[in-house]
N, C-alpha and C. Protein backbone atom coordinates (compact mmCIF):
# COMPACT_ATOMS: atom_id res chain seq x y z
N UNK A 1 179.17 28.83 182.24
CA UNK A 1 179.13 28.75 183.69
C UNK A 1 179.01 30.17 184.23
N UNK A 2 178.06 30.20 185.13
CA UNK A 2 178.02 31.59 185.43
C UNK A 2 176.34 32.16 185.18
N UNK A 3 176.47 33.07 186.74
CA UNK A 3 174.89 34.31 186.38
C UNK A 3 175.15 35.34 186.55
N UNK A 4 175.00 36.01 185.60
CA UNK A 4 175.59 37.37 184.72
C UNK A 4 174.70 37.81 183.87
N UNK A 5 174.25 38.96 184.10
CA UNK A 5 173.32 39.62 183.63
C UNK A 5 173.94 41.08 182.34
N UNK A 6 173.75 40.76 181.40
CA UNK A 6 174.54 41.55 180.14
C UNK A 6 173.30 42.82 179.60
N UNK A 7 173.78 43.85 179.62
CA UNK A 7 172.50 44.83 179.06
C UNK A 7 173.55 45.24 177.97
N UNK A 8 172.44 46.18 176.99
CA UNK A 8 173.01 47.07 176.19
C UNK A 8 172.20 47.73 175.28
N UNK A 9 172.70 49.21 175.26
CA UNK A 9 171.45 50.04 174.49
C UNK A 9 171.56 51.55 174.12
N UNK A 10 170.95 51.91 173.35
CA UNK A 10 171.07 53.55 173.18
C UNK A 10 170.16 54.44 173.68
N UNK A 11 170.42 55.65 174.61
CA UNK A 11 169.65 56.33 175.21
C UNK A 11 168.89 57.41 174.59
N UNK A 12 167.58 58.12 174.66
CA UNK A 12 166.81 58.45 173.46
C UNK A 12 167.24 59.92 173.68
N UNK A 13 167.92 60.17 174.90
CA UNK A 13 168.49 61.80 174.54
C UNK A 13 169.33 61.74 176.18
N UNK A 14 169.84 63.31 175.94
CA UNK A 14 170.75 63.57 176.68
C UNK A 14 169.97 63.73 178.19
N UNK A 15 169.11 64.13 178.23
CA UNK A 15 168.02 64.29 179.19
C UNK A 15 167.45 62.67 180.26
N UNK A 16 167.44 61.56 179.22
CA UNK A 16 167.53 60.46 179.25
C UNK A 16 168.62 60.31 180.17
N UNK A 17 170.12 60.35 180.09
CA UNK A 17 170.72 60.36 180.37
C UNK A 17 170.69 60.62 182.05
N UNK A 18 170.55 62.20 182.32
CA UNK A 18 170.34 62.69 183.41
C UNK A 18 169.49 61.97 184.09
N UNK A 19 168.20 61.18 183.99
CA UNK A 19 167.58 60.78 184.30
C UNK A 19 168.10 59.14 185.09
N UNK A 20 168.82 58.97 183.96
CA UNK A 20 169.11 57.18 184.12
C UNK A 20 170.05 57.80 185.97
N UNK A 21 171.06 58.60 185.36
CA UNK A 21 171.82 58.83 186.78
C UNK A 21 171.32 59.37 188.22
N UNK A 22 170.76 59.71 187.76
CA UNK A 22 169.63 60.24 189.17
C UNK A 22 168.94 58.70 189.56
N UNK A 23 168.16 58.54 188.73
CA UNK A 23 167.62 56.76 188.95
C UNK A 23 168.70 55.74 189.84
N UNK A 24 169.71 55.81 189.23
CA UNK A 24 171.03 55.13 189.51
C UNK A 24 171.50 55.03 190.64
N UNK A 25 171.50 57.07 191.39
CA UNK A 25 172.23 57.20 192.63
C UNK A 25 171.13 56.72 193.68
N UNK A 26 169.81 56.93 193.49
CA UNK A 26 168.52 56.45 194.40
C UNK A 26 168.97 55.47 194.37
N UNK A 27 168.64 54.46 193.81
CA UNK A 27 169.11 53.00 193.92
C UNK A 27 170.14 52.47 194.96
N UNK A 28 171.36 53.09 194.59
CA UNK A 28 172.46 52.72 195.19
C UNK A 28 172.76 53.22 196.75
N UNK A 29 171.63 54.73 196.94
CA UNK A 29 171.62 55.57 198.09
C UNK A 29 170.57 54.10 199.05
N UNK A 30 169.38 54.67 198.28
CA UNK A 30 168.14 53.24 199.01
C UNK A 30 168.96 51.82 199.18
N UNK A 31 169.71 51.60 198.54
CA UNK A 31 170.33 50.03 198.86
C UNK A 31 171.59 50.03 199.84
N UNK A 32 172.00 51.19 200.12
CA UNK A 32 173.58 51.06 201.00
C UNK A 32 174.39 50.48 200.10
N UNK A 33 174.41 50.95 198.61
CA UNK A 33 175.75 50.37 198.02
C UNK A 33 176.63 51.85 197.46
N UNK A 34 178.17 51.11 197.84
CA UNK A 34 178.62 52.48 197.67
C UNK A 34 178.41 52.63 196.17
N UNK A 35 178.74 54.16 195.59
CA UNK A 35 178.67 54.41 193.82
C UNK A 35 179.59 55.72 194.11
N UNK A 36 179.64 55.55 192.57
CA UNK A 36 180.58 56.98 192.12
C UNK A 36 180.10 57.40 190.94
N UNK A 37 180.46 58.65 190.70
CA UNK A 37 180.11 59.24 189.10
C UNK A 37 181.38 58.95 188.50
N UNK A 38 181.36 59.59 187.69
CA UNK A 38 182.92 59.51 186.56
C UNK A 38 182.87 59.82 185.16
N UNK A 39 183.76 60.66 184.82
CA UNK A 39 184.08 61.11 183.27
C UNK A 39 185.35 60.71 183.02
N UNK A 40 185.33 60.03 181.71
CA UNK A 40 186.50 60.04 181.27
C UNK A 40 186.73 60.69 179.63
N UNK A 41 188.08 61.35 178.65
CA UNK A 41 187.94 61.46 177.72
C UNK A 41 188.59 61.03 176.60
N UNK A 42 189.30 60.06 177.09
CA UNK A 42 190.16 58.98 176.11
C UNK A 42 189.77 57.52 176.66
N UNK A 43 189.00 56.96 176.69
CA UNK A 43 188.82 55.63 177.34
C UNK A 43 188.39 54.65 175.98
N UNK A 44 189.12 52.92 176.09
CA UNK A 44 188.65 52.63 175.15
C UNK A 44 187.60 51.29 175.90
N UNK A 45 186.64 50.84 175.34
CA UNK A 45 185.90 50.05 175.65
C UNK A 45 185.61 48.87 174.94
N UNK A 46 186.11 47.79 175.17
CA UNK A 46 185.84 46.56 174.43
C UNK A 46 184.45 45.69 174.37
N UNK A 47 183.94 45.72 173.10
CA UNK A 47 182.51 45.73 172.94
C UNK A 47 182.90 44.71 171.63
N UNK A 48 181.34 43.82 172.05
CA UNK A 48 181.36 42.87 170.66
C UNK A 48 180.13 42.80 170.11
N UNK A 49 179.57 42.98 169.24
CA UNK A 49 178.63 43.04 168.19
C UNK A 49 178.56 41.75 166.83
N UNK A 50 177.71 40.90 166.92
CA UNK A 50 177.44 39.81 166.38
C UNK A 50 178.64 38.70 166.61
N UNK A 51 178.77 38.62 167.53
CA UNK A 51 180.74 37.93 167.31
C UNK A 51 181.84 38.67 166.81
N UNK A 52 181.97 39.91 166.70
CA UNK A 52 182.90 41.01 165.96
C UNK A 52 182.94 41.86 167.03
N UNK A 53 184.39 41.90 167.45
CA UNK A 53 184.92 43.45 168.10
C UNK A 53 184.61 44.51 167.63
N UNK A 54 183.90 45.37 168.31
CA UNK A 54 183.55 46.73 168.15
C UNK A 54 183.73 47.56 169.19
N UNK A 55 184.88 47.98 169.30
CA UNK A 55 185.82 48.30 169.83
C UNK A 55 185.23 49.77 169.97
N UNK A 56 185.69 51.10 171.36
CA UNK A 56 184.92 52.24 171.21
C UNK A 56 186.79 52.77 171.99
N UNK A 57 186.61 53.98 170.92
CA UNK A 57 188.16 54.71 171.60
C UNK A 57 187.02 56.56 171.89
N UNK A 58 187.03 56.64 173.22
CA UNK A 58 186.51 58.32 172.93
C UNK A 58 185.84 58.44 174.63
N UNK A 59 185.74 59.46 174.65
CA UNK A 59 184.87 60.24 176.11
C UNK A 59 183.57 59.30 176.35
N UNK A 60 183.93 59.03 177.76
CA UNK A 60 182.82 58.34 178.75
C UNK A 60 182.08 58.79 179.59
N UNK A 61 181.08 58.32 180.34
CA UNK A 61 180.70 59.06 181.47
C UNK A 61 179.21 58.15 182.16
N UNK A 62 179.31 58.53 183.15
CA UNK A 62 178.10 57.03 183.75
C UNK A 62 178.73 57.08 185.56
N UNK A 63 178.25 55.85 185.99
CA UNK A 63 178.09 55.55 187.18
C UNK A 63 178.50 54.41 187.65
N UNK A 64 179.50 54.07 188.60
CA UNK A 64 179.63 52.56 189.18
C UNK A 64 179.06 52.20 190.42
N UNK A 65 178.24 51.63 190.57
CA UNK A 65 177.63 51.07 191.57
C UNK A 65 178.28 49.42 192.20
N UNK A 66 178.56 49.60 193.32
CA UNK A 66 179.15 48.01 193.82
C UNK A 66 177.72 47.39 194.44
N UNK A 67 177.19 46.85 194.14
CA UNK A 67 175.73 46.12 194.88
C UNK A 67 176.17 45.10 196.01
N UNK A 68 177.25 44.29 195.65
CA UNK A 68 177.27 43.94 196.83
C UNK A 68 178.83 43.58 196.96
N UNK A 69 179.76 42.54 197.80
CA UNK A 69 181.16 42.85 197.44
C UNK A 69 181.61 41.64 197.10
N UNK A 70 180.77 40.63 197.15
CA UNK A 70 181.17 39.26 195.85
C UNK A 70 180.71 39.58 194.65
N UNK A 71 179.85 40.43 194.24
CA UNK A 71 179.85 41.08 192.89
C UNK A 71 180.50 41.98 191.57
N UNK A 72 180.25 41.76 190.33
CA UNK A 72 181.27 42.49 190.04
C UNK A 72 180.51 43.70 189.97
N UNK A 73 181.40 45.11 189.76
CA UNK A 73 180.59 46.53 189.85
C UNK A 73 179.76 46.52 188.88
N UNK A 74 179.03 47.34 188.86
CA UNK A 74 177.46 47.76 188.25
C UNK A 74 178.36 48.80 187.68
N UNK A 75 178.55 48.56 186.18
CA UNK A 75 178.53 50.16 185.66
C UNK A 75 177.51 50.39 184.27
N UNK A 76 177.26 51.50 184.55
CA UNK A 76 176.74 52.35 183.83
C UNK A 76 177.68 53.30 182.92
N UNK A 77 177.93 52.82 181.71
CA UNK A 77 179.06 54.23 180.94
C UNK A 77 178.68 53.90 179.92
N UNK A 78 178.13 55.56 179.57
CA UNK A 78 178.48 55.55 178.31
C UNK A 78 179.04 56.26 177.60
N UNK A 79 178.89 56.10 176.01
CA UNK A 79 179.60 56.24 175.36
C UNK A 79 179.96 57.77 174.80
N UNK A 80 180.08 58.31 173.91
CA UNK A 80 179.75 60.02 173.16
C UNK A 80 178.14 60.27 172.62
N UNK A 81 177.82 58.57 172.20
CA UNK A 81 176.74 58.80 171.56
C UNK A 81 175.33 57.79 172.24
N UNK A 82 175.16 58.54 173.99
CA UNK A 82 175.10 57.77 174.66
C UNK A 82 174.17 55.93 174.61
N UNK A 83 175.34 55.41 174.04
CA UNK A 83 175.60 54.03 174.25
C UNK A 83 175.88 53.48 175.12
N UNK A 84 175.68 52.14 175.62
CA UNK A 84 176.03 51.53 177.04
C UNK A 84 176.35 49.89 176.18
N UNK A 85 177.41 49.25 176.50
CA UNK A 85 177.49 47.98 176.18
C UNK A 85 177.81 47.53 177.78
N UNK A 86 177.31 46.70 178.85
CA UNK A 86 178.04 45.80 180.06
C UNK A 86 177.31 44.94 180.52
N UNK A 87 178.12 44.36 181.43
CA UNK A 87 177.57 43.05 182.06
C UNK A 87 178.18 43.19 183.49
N UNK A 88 177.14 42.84 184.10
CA UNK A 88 177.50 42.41 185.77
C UNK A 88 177.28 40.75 186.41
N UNK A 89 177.78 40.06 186.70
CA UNK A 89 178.36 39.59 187.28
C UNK A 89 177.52 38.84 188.68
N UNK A 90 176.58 38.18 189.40
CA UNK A 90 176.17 38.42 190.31
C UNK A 90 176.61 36.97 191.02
N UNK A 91 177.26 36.00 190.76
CA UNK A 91 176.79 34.32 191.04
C UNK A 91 177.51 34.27 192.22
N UNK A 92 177.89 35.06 192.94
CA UNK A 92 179.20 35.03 193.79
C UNK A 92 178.58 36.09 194.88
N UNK A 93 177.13 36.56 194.80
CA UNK A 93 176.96 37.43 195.88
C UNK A 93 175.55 36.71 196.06
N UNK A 94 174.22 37.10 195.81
CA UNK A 94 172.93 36.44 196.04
C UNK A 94 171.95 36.77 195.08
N UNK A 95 171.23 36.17 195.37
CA UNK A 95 169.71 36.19 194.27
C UNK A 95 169.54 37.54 194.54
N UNK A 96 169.37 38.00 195.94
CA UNK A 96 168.85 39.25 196.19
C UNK A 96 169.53 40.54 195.36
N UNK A 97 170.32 40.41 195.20
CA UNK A 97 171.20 41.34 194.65
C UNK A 97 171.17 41.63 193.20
N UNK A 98 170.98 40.02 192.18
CA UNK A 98 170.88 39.90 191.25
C UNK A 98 169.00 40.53 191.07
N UNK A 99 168.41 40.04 191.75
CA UNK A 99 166.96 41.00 191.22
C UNK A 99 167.08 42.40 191.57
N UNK A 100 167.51 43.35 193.02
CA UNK A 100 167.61 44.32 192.75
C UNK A 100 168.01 44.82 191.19
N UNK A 101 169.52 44.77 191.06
CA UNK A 101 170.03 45.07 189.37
C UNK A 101 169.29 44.77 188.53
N UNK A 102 168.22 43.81 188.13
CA UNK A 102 166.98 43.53 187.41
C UNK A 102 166.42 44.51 187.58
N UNK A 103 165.65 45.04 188.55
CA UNK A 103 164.46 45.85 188.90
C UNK A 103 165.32 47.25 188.66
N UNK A 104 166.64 47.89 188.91
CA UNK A 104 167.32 48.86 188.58
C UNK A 104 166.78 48.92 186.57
N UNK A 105 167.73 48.18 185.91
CA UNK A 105 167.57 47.84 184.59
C UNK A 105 165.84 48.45 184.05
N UNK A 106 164.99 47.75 184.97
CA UNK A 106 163.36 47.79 184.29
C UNK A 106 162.81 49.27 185.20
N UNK A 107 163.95 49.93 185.82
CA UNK A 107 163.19 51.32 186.41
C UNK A 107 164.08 52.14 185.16
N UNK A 108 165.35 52.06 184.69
CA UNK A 108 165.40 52.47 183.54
C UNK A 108 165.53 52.23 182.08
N UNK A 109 164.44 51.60 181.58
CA UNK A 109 164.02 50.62 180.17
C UNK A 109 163.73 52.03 179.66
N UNK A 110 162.55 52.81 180.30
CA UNK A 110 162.04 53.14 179.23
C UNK A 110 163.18 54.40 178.91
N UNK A 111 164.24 54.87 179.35
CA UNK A 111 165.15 55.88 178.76
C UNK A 111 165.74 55.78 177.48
N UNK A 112 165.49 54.27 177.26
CA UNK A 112 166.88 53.47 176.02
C UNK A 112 165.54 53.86 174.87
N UNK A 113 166.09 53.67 173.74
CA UNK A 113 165.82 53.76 172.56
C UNK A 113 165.23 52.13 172.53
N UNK A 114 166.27 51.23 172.55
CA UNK A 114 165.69 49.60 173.20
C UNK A 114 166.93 49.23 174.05
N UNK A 115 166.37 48.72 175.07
CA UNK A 115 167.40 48.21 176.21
C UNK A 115 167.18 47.00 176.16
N UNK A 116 168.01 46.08 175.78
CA UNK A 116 168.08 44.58 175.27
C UNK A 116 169.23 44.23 176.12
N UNK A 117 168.38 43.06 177.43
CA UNK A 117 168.95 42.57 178.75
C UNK A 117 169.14 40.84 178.15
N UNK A 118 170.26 40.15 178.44
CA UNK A 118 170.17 39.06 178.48
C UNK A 118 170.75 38.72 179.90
N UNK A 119 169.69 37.91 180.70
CA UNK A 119 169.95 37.32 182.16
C UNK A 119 169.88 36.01 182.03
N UNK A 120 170.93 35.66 182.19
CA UNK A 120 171.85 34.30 182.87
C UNK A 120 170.91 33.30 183.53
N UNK A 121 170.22 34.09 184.84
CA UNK A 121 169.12 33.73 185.67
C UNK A 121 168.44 33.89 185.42
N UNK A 122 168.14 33.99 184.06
CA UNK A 122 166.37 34.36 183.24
C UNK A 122 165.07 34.70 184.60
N UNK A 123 165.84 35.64 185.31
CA UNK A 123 165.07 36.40 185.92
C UNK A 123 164.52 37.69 185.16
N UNK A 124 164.73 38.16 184.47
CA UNK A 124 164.52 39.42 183.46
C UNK A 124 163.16 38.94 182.67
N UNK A 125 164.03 37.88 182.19
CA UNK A 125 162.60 37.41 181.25
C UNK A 125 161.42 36.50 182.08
N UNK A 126 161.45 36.18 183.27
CA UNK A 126 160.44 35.20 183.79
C UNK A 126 160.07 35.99 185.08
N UNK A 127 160.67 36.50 186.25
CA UNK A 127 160.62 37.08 186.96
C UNK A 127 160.21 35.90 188.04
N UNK A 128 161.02 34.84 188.05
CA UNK A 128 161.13 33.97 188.64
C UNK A 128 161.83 33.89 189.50
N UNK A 129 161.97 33.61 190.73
CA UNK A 129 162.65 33.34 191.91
C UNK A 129 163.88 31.83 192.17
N UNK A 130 162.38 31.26 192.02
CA UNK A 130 163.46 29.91 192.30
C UNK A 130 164.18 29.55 191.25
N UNK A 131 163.95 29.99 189.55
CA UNK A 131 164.05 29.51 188.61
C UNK A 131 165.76 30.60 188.89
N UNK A 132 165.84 31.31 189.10
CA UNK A 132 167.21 32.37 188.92
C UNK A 132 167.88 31.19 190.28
N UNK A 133 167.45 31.18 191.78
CA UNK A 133 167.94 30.38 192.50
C UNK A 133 168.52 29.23 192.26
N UNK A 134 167.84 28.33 191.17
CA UNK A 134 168.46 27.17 190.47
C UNK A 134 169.77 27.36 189.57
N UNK A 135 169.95 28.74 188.89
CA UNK A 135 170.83 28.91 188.01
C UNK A 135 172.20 29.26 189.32
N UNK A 136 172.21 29.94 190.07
CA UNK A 136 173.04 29.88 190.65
C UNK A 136 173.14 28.69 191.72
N UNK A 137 172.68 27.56 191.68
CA UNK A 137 172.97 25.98 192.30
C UNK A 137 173.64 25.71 191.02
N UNK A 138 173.36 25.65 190.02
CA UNK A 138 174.05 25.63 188.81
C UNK A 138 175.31 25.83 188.94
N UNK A 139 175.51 26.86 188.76
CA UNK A 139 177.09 27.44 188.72
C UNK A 139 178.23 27.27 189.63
N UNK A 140 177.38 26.99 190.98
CA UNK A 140 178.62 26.31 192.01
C UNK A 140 179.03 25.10 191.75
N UNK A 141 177.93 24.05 191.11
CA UNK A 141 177.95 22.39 190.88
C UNK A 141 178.87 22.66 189.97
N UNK A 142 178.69 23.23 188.91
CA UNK A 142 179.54 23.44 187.21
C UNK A 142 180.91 24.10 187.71
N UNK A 143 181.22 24.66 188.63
CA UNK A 143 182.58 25.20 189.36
C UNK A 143 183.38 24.02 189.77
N UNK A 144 182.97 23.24 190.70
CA UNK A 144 182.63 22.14 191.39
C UNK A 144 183.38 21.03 190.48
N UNK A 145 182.59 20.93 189.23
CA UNK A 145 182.60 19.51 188.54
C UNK A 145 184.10 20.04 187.80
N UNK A 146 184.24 20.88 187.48
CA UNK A 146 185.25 21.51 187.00
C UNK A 146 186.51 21.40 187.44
N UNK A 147 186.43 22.13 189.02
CA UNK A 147 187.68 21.81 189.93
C UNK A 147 187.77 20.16 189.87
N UNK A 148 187.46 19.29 189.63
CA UNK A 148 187.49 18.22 190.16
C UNK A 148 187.78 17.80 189.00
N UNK A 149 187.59 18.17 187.73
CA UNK A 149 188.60 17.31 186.49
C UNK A 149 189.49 18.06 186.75
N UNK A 150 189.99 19.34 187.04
CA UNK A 150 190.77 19.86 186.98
C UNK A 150 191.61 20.50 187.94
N UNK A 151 192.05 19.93 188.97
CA UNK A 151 192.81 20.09 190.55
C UNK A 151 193.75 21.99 190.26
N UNK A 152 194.09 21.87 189.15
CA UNK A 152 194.93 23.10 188.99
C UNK A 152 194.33 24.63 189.27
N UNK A 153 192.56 24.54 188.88
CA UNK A 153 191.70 25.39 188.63
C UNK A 153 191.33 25.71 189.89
N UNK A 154 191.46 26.94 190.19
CA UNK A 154 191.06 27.87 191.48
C UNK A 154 190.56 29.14 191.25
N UNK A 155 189.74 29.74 192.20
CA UNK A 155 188.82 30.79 192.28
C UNK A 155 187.61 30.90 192.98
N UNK A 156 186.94 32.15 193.28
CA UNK A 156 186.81 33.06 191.99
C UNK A 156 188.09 34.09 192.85
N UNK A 157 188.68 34.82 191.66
CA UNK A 157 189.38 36.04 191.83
C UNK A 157 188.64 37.11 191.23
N UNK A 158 188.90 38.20 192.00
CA UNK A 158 188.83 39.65 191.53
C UNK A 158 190.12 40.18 190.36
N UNK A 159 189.56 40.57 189.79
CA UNK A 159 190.97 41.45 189.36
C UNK A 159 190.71 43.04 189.07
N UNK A 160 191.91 43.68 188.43
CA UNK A 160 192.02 45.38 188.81
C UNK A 160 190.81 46.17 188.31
N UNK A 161 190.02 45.44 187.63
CA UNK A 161 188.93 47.04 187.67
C UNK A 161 187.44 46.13 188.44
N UNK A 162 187.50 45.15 189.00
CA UNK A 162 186.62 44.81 190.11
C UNK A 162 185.99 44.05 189.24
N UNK A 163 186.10 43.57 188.43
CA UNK A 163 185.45 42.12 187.92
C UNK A 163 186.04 40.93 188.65
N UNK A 164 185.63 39.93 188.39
CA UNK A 164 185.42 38.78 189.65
C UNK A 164 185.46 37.69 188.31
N UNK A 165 186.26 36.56 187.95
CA UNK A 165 186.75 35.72 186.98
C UNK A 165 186.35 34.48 188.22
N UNK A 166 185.74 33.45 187.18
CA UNK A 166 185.01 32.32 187.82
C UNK A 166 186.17 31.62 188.53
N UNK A 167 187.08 31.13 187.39
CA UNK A 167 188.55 29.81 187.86
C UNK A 167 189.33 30.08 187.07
N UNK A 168 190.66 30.08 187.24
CA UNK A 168 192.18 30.20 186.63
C UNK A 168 192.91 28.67 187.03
């Protein structure tokens, strides 16, 4: 349940890098969404690789972008060896929002070594409109059918680092 758009990839140099963030702040400047930079040098990052935790303990650095404020943040971090594992979140704000972050993603493809996107709203791969529009009619019905076997189940909530959880 859910349209959520998951990237992940290795950047082909440090230069790359500079590039993606500059790309990043345009974006977020041209769209009126707020962003921030950020370094960190003990951060750990929970990452999964074939069904296996692959877990990252070490220095970060990247960009959070909020696109819109039923969304979860847009980040950009990576790793020492600049790596990026994330996912954003969009079913709770609009289509519009979810293709911007598409079109962000495909203004920086070619930096990655391979930037391998899986979209929810198979907007990435089709560049379809109504077809992403349907996935999020989707996800309210599947919320919907949900609450209704299940009276206890409520949401969506935010929680502390601005991700947005469907039902509790």
């Amino acid at each position: 349940m859910g349209v959520t758009i998951h990237f992940e990839g290795q950047l082909k140099s440090n230069a790359a890098y500079d590039k993606v963030m500059m790309t990043a702040k345009t974006f977020a400047e041209s769209n009126a969404m707020p962003f921030s930079f950020f370094e960190a040098t003990d951060k750990l990052l929970q990452r999964v690789k074939e069904d296996e935790d692959w877990d990252y303990v070490g220095a970060t650095r990247g960009i959070t972008i909020q696109p819109h404020e039923f969304s979860d943040p847009l980040l950009l971090e990576f790793d020492e060896h600049n790596y990026l594992q994330e996912y954003c979140k969009t079913q709770f704000a609009d289509t519009v929002t979810h293709v911007k972050i598409v079109q962000l993603l495909q203004q920086i493809q070619d930096c990655f070594i391979d930037l391998q996107v899986i979209d929810e709203g198979e907007f990435w791969e089709t560049g379809d409109e109504e077809l992403l529009a349907q996935h999020f009619y989707n996800c309210f019905l599947d919320m919907e059918i949900a609450m209704r076997e299940n009276p206890e189940l409520n949401g969506p909530y935010r929680v502390e680092d601005g991700r947005i959880i469907d039902l509790m």
